[in-house]
N, C-alpha and C. Protein backbone atom coordinates (compact mmCIF):
# COMPACT_ATOMS: atom_id res chain seq x y z
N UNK A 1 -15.01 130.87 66.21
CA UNK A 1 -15.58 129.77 66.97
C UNK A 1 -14.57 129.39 68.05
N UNK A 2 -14.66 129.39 68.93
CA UNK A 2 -14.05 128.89 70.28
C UNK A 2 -13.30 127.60 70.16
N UNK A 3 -12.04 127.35 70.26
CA UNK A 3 -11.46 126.52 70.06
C UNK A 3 -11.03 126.16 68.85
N UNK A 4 -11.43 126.51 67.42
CA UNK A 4 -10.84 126.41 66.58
C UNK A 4 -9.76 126.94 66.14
N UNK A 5 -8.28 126.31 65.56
CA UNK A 5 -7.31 126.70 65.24
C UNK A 5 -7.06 128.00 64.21
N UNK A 6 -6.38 129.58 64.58
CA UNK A 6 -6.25 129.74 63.56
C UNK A 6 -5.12 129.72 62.66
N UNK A 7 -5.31 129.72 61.41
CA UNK A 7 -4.58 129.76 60.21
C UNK A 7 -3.53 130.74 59.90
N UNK A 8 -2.62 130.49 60.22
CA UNK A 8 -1.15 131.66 60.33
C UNK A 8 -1.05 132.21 59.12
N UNK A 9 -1.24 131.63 58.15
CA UNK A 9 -0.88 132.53 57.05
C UNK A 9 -2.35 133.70 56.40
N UNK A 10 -3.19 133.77 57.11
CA UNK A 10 -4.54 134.38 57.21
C UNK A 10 -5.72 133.48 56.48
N UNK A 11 -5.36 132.31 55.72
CA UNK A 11 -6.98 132.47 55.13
C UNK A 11 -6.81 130.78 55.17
N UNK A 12 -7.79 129.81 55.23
CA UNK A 12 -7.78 128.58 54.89
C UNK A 12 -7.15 128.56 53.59
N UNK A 13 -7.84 128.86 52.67
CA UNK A 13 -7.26 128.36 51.17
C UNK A 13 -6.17 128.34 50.90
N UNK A 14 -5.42 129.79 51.33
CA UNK A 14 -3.63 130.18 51.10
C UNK A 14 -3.19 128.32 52.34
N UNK A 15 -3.84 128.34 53.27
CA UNK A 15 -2.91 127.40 53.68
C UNK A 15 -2.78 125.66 53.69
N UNK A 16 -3.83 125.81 52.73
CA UNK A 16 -4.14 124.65 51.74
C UNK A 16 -3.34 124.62 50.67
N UNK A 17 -2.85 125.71 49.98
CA UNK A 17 -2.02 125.81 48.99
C UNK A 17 -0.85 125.54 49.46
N UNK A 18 -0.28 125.99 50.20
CA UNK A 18 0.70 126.08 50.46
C UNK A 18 0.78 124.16 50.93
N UNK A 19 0.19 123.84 51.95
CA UNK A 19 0.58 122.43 51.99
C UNK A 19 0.45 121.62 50.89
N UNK A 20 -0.45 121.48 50.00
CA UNK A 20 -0.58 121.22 48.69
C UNK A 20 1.06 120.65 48.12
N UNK A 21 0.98 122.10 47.98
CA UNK A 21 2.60 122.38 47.12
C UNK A 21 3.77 121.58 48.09
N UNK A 22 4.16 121.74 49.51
CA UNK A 22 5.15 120.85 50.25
C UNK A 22 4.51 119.65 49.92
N UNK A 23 3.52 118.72 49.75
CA UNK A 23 3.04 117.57 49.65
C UNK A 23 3.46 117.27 47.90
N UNK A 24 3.53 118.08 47.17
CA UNK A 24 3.72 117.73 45.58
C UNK A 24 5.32 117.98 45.59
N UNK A 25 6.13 118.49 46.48
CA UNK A 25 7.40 118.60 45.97
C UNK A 25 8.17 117.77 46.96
N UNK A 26 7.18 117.23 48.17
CA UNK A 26 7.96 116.21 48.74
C UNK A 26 7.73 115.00 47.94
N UNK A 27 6.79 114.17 47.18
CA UNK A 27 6.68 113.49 46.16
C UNK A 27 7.43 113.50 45.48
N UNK A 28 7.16 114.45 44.79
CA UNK A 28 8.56 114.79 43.56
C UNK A 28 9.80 114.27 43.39
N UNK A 29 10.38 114.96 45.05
CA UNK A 29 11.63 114.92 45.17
C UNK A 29 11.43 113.28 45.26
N UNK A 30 10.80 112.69 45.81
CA UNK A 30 11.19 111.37 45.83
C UNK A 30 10.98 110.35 45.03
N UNK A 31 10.19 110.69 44.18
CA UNK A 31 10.00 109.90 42.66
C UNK A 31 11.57 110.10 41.70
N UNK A 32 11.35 111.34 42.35
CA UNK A 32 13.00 111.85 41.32
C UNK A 32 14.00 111.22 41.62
N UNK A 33 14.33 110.67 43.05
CA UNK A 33 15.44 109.94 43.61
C UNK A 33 15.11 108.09 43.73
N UNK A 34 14.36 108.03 43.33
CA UNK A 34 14.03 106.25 42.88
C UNK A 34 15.55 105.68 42.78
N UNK A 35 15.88 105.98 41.87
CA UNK A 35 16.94 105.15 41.48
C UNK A 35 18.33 104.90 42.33
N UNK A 36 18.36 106.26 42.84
CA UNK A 36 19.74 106.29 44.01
C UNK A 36 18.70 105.58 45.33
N UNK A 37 17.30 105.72 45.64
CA UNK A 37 16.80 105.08 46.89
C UNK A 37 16.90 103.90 46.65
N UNK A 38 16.64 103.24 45.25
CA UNK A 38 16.45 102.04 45.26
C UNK A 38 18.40 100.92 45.13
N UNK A 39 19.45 102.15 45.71
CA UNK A 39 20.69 101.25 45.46
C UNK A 39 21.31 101.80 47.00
N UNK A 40 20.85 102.46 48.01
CA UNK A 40 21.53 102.90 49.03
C UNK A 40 19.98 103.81 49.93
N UNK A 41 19.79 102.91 50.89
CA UNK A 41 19.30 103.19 52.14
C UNK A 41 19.11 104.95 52.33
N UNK A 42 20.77 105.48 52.25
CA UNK A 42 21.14 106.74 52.79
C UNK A 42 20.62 107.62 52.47
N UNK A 43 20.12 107.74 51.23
CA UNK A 43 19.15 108.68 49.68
C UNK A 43 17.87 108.59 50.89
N UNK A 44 17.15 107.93 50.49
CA UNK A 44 15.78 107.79 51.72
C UNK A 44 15.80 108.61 53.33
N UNK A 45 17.12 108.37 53.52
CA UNK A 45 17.14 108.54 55.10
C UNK A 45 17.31 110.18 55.22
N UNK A 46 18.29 110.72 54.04
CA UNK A 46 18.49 112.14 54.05
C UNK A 46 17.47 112.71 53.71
N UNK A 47 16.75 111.87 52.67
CA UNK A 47 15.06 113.06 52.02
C UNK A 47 14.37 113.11 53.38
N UNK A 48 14.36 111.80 54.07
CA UNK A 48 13.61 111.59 55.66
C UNK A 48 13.93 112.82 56.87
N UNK A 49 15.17 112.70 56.55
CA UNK A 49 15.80 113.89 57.54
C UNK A 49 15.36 115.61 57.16
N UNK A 50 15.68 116.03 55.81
CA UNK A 50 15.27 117.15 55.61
C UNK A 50 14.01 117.14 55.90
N UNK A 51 12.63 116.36 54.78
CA UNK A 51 11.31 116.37 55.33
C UNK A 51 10.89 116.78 56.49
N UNK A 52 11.28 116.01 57.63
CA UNK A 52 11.45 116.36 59.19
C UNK A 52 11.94 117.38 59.61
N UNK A 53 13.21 118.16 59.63
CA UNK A 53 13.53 119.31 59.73
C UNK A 53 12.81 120.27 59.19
N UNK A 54 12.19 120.62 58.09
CA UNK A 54 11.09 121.35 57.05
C UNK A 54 10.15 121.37 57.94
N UNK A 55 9.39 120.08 57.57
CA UNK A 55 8.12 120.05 58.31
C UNK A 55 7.83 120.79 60.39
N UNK A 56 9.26 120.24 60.81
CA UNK A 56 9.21 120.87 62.52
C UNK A 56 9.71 122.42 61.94
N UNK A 57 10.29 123.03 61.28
CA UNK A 57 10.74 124.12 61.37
C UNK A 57 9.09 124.93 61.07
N UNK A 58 8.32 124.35 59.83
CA UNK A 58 7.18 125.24 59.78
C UNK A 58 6.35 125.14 61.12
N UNK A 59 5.59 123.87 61.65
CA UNK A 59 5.34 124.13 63.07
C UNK A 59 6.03 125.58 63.98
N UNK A 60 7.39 125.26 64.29
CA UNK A 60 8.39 125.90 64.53
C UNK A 60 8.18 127.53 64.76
N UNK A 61 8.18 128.18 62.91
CA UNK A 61 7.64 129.14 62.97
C UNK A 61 6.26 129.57 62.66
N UNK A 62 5.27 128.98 62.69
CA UNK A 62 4.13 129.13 62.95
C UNK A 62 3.70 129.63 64.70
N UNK A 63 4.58 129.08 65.53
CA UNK A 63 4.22 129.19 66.22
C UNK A 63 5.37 130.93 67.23
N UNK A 64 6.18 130.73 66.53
CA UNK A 64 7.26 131.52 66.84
C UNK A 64 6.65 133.65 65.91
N UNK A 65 5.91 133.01 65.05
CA UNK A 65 4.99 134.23 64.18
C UNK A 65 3.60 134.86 65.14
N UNK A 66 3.40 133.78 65.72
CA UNK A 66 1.90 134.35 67.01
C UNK A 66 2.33 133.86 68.17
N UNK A 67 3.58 133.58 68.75
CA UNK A 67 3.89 133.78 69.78
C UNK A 67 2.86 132.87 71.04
N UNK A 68 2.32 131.37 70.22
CA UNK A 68 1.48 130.39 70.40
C UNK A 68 2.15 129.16 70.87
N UNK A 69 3.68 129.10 70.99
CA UNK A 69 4.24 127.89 71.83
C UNK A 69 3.58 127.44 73.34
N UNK A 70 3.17 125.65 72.70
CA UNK A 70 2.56 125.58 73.61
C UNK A 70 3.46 125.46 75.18
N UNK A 71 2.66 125.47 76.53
CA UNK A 71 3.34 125.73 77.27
C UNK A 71 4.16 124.81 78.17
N UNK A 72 4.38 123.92 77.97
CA UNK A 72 4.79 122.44 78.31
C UNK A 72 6.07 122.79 77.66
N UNK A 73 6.16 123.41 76.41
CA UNK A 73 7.78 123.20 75.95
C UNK A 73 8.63 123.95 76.60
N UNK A 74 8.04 125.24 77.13
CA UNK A 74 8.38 126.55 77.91
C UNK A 74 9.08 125.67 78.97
N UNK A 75 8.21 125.08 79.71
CA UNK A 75 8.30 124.63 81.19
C UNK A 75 9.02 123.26 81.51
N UNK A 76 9.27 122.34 80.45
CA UNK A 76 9.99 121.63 80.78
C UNK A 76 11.15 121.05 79.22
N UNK A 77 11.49 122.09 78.95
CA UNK A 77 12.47 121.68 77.53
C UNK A 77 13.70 120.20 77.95
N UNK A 78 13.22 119.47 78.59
CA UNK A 78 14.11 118.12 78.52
C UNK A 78 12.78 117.41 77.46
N UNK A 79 11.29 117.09 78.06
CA UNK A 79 10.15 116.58 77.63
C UNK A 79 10.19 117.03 76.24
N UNK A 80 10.33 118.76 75.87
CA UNK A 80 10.13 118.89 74.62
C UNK A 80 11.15 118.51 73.80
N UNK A 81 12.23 118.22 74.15
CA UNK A 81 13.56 117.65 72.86
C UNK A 81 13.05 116.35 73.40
N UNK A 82 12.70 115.13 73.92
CA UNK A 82 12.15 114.15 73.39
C UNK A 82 11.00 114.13 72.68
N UNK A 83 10.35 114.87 72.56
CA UNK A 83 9.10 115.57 71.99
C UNK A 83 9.10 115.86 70.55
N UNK A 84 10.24 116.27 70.38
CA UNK A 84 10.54 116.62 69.41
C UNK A 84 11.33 115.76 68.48
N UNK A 85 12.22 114.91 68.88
CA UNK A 85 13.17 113.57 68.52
C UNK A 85 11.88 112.96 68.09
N UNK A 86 11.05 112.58 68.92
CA UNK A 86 10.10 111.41 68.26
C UNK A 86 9.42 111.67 67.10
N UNK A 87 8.90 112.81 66.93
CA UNK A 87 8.28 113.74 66.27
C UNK A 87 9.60 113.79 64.69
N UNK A 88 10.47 113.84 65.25
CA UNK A 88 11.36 114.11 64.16
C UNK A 88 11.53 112.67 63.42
N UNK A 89 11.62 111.89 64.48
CA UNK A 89 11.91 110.17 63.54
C UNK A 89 10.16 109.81 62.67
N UNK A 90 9.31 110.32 63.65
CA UNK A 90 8.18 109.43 62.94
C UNK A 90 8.07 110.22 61.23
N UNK A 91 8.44 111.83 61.59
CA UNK A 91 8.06 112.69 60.09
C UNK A 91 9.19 111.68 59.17
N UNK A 92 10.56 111.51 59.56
CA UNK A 92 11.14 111.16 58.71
C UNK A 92 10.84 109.81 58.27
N UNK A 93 10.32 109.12 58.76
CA UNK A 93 9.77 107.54 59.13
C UNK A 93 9.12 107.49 57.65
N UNK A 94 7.92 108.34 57.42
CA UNK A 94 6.99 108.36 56.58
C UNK A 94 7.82 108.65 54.94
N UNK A 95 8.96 109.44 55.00
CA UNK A 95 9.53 109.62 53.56
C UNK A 95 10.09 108.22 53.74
N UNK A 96 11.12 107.98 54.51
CA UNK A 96 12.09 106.69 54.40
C UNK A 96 11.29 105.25 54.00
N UNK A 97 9.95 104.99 54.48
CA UNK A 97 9.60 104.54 54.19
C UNK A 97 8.69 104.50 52.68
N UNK A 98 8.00 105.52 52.71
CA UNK A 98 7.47 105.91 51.19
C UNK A 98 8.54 105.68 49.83
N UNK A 99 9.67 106.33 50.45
CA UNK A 99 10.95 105.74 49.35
C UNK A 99 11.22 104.26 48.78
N UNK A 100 11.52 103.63 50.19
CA UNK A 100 12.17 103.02 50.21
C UNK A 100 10.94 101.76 49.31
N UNK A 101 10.18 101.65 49.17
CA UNK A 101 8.65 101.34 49.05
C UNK A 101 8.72 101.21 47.68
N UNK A 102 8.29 102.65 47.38
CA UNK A 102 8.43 102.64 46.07
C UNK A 102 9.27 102.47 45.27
N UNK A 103 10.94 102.66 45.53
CA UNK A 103 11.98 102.41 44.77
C UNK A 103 12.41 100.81 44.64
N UNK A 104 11.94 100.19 45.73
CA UNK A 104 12.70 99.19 45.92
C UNK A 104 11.43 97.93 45.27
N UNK A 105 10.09 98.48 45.56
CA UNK A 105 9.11 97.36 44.99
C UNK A 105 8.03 98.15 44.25
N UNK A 106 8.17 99.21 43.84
CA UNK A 106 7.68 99.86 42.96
C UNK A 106 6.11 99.67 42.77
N UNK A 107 5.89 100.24 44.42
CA UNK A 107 4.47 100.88 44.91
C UNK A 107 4.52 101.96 45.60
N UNK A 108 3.24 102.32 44.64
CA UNK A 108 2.40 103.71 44.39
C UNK A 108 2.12 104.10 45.71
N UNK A 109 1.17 103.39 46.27
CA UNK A 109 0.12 103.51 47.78
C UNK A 109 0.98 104.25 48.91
N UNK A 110 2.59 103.79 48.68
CA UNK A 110 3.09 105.08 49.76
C UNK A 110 3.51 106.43 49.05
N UNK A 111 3.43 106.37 47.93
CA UNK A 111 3.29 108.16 47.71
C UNK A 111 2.26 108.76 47.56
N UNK A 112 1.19 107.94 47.71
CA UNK A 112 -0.33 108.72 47.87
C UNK A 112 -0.10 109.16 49.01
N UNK A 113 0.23 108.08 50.04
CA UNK A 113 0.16 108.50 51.70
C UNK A 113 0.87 108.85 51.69
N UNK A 114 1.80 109.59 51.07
CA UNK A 114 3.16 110.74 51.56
C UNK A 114 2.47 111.76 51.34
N UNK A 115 1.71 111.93 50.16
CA UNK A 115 1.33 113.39 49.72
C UNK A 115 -0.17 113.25 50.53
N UNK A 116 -0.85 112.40 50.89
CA UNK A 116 -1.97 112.97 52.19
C UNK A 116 -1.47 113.27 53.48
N UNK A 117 -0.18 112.36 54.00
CA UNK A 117 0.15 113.18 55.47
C UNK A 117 0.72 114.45 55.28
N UNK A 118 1.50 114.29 54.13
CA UNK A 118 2.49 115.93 54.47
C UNK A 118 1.24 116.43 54.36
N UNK A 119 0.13 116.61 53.49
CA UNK A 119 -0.96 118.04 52.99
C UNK A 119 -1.36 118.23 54.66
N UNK A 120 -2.34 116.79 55.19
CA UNK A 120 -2.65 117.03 56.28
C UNK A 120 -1.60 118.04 57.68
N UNK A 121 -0.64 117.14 57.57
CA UNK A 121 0.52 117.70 58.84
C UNK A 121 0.66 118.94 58.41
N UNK A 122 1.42 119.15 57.41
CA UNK A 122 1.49 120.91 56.88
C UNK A 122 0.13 121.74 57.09
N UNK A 123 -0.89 121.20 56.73
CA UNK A 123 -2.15 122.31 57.29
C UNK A 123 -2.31 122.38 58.55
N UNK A 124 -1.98 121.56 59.49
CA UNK A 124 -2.64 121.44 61.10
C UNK A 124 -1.21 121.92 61.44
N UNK A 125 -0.33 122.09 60.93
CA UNK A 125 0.93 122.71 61.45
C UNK A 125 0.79 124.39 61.87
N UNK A 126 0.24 124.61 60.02
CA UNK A 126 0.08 125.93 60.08
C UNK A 126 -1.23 126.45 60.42
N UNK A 127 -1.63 125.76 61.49
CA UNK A 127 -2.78 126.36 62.48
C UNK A 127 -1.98 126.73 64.05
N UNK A 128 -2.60 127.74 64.89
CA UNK A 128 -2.40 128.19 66.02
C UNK A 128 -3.69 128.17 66.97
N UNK A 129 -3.23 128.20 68.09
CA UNK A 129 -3.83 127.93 69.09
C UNK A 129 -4.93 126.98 69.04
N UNK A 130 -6.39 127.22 69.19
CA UNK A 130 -6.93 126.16 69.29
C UNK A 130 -6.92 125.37 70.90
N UNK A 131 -8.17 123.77 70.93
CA UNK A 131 -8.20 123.27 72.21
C UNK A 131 -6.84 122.59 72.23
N UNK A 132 -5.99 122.17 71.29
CA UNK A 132 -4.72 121.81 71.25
C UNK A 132 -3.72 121.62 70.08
N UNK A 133 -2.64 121.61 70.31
CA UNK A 133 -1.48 122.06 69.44
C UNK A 133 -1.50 120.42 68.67
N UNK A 134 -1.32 120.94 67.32
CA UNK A 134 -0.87 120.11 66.25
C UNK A 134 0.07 119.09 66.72
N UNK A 135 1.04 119.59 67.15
CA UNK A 135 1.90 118.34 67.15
C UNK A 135 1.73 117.60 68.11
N UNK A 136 1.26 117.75 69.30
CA UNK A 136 0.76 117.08 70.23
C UNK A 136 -0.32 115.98 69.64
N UNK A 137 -0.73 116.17 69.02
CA UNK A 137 -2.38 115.13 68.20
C UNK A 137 -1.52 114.50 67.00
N UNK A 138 -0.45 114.92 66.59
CA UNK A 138 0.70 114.07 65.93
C UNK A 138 1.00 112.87 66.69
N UNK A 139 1.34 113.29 67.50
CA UNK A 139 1.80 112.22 68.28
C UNK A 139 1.21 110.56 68.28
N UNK A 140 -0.02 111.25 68.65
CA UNK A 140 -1.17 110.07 68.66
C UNK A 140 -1.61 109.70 67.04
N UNK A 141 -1.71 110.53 66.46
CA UNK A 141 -2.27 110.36 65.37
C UNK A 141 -1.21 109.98 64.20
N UNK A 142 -0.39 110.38 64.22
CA UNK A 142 1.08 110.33 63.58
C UNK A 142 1.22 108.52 63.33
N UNK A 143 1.55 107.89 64.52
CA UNK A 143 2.01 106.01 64.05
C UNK A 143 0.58 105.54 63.46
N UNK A 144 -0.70 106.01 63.76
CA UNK A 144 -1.53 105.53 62.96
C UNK A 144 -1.68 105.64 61.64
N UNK A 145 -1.20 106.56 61.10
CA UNK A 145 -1.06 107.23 59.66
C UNK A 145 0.16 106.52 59.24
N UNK A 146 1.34 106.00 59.74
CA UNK A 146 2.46 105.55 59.64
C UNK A 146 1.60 103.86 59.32
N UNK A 147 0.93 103.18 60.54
CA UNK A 147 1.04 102.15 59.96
C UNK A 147 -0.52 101.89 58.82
N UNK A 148 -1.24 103.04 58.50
CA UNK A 148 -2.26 103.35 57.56
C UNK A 148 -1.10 102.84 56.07
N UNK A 149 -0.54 104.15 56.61
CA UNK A 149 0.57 104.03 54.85
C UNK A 149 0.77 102.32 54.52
N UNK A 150 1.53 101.68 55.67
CA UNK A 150 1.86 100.56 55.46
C UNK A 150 0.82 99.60 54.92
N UNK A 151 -0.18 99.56 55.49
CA UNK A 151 -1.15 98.85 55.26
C UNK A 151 -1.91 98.56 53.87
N UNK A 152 -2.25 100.24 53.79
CA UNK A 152 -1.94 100.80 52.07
C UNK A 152 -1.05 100.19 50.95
N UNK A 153 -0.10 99.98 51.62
CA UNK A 153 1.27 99.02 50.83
C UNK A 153 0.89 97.66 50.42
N UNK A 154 0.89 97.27 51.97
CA UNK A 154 0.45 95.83 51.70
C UNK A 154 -0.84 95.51 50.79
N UNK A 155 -1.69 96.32 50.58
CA UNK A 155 -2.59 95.60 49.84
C UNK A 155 -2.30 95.93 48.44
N UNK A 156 -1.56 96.82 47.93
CA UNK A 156 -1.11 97.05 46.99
C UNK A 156 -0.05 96.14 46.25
N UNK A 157 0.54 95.86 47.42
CA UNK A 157 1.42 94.49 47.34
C UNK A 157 0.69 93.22 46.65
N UNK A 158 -0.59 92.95 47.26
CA UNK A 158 -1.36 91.89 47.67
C UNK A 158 -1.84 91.72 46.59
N UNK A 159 -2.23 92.87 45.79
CA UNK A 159 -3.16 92.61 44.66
C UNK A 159 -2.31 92.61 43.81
N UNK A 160 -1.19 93.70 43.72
CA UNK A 160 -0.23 92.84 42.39
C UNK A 160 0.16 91.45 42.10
N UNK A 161 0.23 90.88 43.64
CA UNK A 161 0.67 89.71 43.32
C UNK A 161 -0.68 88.82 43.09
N UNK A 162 -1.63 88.64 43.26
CA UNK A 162 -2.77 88.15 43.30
C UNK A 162 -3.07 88.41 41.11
N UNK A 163 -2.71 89.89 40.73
CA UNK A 163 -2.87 89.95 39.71
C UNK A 163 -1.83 88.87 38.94
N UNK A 164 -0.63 89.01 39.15
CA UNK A 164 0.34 88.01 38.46
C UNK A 164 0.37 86.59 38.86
N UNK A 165 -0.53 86.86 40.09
CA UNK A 165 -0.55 84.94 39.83
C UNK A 165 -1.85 84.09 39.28
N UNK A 166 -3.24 84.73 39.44
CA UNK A 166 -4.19 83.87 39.29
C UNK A 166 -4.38 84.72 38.03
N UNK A 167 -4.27 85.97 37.69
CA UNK A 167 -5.10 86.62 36.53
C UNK A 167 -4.42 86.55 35.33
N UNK A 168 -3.19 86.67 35.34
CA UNK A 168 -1.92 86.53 34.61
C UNK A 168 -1.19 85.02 34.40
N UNK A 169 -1.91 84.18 35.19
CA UNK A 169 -1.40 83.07 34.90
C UNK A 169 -0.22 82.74 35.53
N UNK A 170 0.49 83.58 36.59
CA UNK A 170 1.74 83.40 37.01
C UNK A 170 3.03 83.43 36.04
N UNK A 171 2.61 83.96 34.91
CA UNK A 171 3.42 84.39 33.61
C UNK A 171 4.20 83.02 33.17
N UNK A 172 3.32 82.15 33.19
CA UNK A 172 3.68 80.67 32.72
C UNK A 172 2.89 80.77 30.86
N UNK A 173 3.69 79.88 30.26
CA UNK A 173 2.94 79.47 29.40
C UNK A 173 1.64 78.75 29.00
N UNK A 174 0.77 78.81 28.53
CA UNK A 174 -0.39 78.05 28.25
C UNK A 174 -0.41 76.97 27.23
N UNK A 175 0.66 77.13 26.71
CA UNK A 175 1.29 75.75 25.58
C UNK A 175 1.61 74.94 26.33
């Protein structure tokens, strides 16, 4: 079909799996590090940093495998290393925050939305060509998903506390 992206690793499903799996072991890793996220910032910021490096390197070579770099990076590589910086803070944005989230107030709602953006970003990563390049529609689409997650938070927030104060009694006595 004309304009549809294809799938670098040959088949939809393989590249469903495959994001799948980066989406369950970027979780992982960060459920696993709770305890150091929840006593030092730095734990968060490094899972943030690799994530980001991972995640641009598969773009990266997806596109470096079909020889599909779009052509804007060709033609003006000052645009694409800011292009890429932003791109790099918002991917890391989404762990640092998902961490920091869950370790520190011990909600769920940003590791759901960790493991739906990475699946999403990792599949539209490992697509080529197409009416336009993945990371470009990141861009735009990327802080909305950023402040989705958040939002996600907050109501998760909202209702715990809503549960411990009116349903729970505010954990007062009834004597």
């Amino acid at each position: 079909m004309p304009g549809s992206p294809d799938p670098v690793l040959g088949n939809w499903l393989l590249t469903h799996v495959v994001a799948v799996a980066a989406a369950l072991v970027t979780v992982g890793v960060v459920y696993a590090t709770r305890a150091r996220s929840a006593r030092s910032f730095l734990t968060p910021a490094l899972l943030g940093g690799g994530y980001a490096l991972a995640t641009l390197a598969v773009w990266t070579a997806a596109r470096l495998a079909t020889d599909a770099f779009p052509s804007g990076f060709v033609e003006d590589p000052l645009a694409a290393a800011g292009f890429l910086g932003f791109s790099f803070l918002l991917l890391a944005g989404f762990v640092v925050v998902a961490a920091l989230l869950f370790a520190r107030r011990g909600l769920v709602a940003p590791l759901v939305g960790l493991f739906g953006v990475t699946e999403l970003v990792w599949w539209a990563f490992l697509h080529v060509r197409g009416e336009t390049d993945a990371l470009g529609m990141f861009l735009f689409v990327g802080p909305a998903l950023l402040v989705l997650l958040l939002v996600a938070a907050g109501v998760e927030y909202a209702g715990r506390w809503g549960w411990r104060r009116f349903v729970r009694g505010g954990g007062r006595s009834t004597t």
